[in-house]
Protein backbone atom coordinates (compact mmCIF):
# COMPACT_ATOMS: atom_id res chain seq x y z
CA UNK A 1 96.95 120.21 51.59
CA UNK A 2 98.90 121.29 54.60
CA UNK A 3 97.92 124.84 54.37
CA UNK A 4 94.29 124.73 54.51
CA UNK A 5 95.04 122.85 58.12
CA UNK A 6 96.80 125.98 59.71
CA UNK A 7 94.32 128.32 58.24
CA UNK A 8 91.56 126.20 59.54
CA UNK A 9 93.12 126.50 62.85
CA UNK A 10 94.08 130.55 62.65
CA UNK A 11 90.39 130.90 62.20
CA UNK A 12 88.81 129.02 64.50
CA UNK A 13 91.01 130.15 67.14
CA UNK A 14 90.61 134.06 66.21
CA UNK A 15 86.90 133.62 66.55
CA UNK A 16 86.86 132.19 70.09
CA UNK A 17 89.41 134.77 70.94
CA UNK A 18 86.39 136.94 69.82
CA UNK A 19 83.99 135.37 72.06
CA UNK A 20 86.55 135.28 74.48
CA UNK A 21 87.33 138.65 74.03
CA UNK A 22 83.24 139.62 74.22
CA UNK A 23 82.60 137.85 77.34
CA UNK A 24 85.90 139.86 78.99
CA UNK A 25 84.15 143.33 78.70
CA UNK A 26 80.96 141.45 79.99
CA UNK A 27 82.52 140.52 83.33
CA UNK A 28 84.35 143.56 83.75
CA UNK A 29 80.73 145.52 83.56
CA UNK A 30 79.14 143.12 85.61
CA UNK A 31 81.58 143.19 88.11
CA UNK A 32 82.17 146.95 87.86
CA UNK A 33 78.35 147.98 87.79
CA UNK A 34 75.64 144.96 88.31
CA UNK A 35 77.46 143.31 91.27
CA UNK A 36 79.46 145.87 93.49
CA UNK A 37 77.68 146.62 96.60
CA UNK A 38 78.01 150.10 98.52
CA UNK A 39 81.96 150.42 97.66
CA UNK A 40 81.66 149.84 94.17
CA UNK A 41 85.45 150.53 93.44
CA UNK A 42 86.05 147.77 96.52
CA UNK A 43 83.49 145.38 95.13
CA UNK A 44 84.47 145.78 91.53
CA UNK A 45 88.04 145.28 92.11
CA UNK A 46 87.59 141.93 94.07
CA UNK A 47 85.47 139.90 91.64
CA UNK A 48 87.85 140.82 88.80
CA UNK A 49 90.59 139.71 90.68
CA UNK A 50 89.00 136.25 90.92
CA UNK A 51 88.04 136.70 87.86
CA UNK A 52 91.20 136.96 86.23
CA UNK A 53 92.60 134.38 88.62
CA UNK A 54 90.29 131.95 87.54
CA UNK A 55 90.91 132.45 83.98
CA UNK A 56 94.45 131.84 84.95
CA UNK A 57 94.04 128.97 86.08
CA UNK A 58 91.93 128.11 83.33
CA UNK A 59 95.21 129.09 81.16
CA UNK A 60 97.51 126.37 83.18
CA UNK A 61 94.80 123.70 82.80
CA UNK A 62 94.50 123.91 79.27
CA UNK A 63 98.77 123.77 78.58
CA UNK A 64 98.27 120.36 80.88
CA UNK A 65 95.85 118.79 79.18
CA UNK A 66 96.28 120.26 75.38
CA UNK A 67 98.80 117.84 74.66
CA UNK A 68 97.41 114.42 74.86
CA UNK A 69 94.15 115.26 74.33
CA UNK A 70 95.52 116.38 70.94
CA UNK A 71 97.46 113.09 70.70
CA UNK A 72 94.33 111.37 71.31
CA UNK A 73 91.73 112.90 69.35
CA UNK A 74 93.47 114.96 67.28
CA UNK A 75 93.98 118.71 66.69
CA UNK A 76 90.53 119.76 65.28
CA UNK A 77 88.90 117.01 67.34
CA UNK A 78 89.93 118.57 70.25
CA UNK A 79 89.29 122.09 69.18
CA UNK A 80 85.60 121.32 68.07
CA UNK A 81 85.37 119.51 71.75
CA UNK A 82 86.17 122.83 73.19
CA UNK A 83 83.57 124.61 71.25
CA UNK A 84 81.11 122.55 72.11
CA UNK A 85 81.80 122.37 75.72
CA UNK A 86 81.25 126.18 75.53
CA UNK A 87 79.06 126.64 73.06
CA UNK A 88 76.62 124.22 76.00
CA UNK A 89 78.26 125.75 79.56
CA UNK A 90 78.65 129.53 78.17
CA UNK A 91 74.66 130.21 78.41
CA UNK A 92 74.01 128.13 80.83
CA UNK A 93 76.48 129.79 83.54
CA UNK A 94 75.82 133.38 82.01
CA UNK A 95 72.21 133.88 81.70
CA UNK A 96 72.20 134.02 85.36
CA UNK A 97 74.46 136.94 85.36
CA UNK A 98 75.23 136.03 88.97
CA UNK A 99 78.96 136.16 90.25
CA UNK A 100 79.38 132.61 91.24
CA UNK A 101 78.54 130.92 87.83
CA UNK A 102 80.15 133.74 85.67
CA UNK A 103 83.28 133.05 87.93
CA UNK A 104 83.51 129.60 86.66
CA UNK A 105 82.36 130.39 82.94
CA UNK A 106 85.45 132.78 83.04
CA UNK A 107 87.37 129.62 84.17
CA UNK A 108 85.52 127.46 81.42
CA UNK A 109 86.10 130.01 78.48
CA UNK A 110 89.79 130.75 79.23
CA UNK A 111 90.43 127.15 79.29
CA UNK A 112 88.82 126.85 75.75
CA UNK A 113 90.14 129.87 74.40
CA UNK A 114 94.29 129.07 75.46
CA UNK A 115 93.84 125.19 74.37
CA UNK A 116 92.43 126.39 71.00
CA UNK A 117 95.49 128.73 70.84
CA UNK A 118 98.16 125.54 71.90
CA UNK A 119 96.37 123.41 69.73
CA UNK A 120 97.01 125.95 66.80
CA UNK A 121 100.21 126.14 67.63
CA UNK A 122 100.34 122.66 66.98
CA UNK A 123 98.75 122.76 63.96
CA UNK A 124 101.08 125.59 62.28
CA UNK A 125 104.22 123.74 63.53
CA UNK A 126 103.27 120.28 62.19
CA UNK A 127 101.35 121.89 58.55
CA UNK A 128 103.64 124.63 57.89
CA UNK A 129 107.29 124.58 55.81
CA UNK A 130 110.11 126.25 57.80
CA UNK A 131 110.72 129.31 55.32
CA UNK A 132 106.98 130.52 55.91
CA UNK A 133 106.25 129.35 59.38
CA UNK A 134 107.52 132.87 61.35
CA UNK A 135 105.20 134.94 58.58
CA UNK A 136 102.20 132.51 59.89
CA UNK A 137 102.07 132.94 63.25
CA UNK A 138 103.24 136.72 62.89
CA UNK A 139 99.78 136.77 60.98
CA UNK A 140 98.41 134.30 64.29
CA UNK A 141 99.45 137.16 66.49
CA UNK A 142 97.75 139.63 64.39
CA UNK A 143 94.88 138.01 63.99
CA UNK A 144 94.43 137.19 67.78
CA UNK A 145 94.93 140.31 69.08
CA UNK A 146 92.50 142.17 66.14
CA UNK A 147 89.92 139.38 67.47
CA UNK A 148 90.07 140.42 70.85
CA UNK A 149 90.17 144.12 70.75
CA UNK A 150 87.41 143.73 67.87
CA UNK A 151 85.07 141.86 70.09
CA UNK A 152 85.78 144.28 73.11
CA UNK A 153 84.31 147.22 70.73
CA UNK A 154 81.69 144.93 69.52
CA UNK A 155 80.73 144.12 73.07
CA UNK A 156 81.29 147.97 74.48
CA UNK A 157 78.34 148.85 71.93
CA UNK A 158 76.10 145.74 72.44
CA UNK A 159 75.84 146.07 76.16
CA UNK A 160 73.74 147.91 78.88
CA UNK A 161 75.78 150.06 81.26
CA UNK A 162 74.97 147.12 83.59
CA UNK A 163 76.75 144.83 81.51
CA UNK A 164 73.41 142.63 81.59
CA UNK A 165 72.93 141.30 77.91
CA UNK A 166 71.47 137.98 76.80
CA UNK A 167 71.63 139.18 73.25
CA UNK A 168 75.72 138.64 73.77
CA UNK A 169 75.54 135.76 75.98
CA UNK A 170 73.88 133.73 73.18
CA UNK A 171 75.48 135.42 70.10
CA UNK A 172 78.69 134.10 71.51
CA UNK A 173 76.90 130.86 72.20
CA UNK A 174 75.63 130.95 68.91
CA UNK A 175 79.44 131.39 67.46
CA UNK A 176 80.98 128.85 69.72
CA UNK A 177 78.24 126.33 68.01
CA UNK A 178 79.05 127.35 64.76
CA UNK A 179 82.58 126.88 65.34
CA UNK A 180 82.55 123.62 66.83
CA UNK A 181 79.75 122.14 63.98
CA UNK A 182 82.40 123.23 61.18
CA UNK A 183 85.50 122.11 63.29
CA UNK A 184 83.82 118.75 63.65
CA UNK A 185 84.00 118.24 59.70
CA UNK A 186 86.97 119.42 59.13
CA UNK A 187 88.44 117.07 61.71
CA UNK A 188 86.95 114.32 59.74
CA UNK A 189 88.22 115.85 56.47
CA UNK A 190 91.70 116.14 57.72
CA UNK A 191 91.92 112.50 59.94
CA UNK A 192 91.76 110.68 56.35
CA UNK A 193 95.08 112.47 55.03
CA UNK A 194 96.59 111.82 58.48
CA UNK A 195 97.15 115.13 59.18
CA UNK A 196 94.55 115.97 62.11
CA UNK A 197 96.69 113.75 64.70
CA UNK A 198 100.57 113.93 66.32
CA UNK A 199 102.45 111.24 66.79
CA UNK A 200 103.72 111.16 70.69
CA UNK A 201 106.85 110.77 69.72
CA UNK A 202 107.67 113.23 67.13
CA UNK A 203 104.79 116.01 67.45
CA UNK A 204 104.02 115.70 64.12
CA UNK A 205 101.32 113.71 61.94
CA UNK A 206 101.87 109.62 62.09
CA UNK A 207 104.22 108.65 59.03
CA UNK A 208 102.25 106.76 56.36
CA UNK A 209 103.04 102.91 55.72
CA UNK A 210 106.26 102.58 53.77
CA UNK A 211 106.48 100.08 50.74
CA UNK A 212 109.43 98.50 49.29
């Protein structure tokens, strides 16, 4: 049964590295084509800087809060909370393709996409035995970086040389739906065997009742 938990987690979090990964190339056309003014180079440059600042910062945010929001509503509880929140603020900050709302949806999305990876983490740590937990996240890494550069090619095709496309903006949506709908169940699959929360003290799943 413990299994299942990390592979549940490998996946989901490969797939919003996906959409994560998608919604990189989008900014960096946007920025690079649809927004720059008479210095494109110039213009470019800046609003990937804050760009990449923001999803920084989006980065720290989600290692402060992963943790007890784990603790609290458990690992795929908090995982299918993250989906959701993007699967709702993704379209509705990037159909606009304006800077100032696809500025904070790169904020929103790299805060999603780093507390699904801590919060897989968690789950390989806590559902996988010692002898076969290095081969599991060497297969995390691989999987996470084949997401991302996937989704970059899958995005490089999809879009106009303005980086303008709705058809991506709500195909991620679509996925980040989809993701949080199935991580929903399985978080209330895995909460009745105990194994979908950490216990503060030990960061790993609550020890059942003892009998004597």
């Amino acid at each position: 049964r413990a299994r299942p938990t990390a592979a549940y987690a490998l996946t989901a979090s490969a797939l919003m590295r996906f959409c994560y990964g998608a919604l990189t190339v989008t900014v960096l056309m946007l920025a690079r084509y649809a927004w720059s003014g008479s210095n494109r180079t110039e213009g470019g440059l800046q609003l990937l800087g804050v760009a990449l600042g923001l999803s920084g910062l989006g980065f720290f945010v989600a290692a402060v809060i992963t943790p007890s929001a784990v603790r609290r509503v458990g690992i795929f509880g908090w995982m299918a909370l993250c989906a959701a929140v993007a699967a709702v603020l993704e379209p509705a900050l990037g159909l606009s393709f304006q800077p100032v709302p696809i500025l904070l949806a790169a904020f929103v999305l790299a805060l999603v996409t780093q507390a699904g990876k801590i919060a897989t983490d968690t789950a390989v740590q806590i559902s996988v035995d010692d002898a076969f937990r290095g081969r599991v996240f060497s297969l995390y890494d691989m999987l996470y970086n084949v997401a991302y550069v996937g989704a970059a090619g899958v995005a490089a095709v999809i879009l106009p040389p303005d980086g303008r496309s709705t058809v991506i903006v709500l195909g991620v949506a679509v996925l980040y739906a989809s993701i949080a709908a199935a991580l929903f169940r399985v978080s209330r699959e895995t909460k009745r065997g105990g194994m979908d929360r950490v216990s503060p003290s030990t960061g790993r799943p609550p020890a059942g009742p003892t009998t004597s």
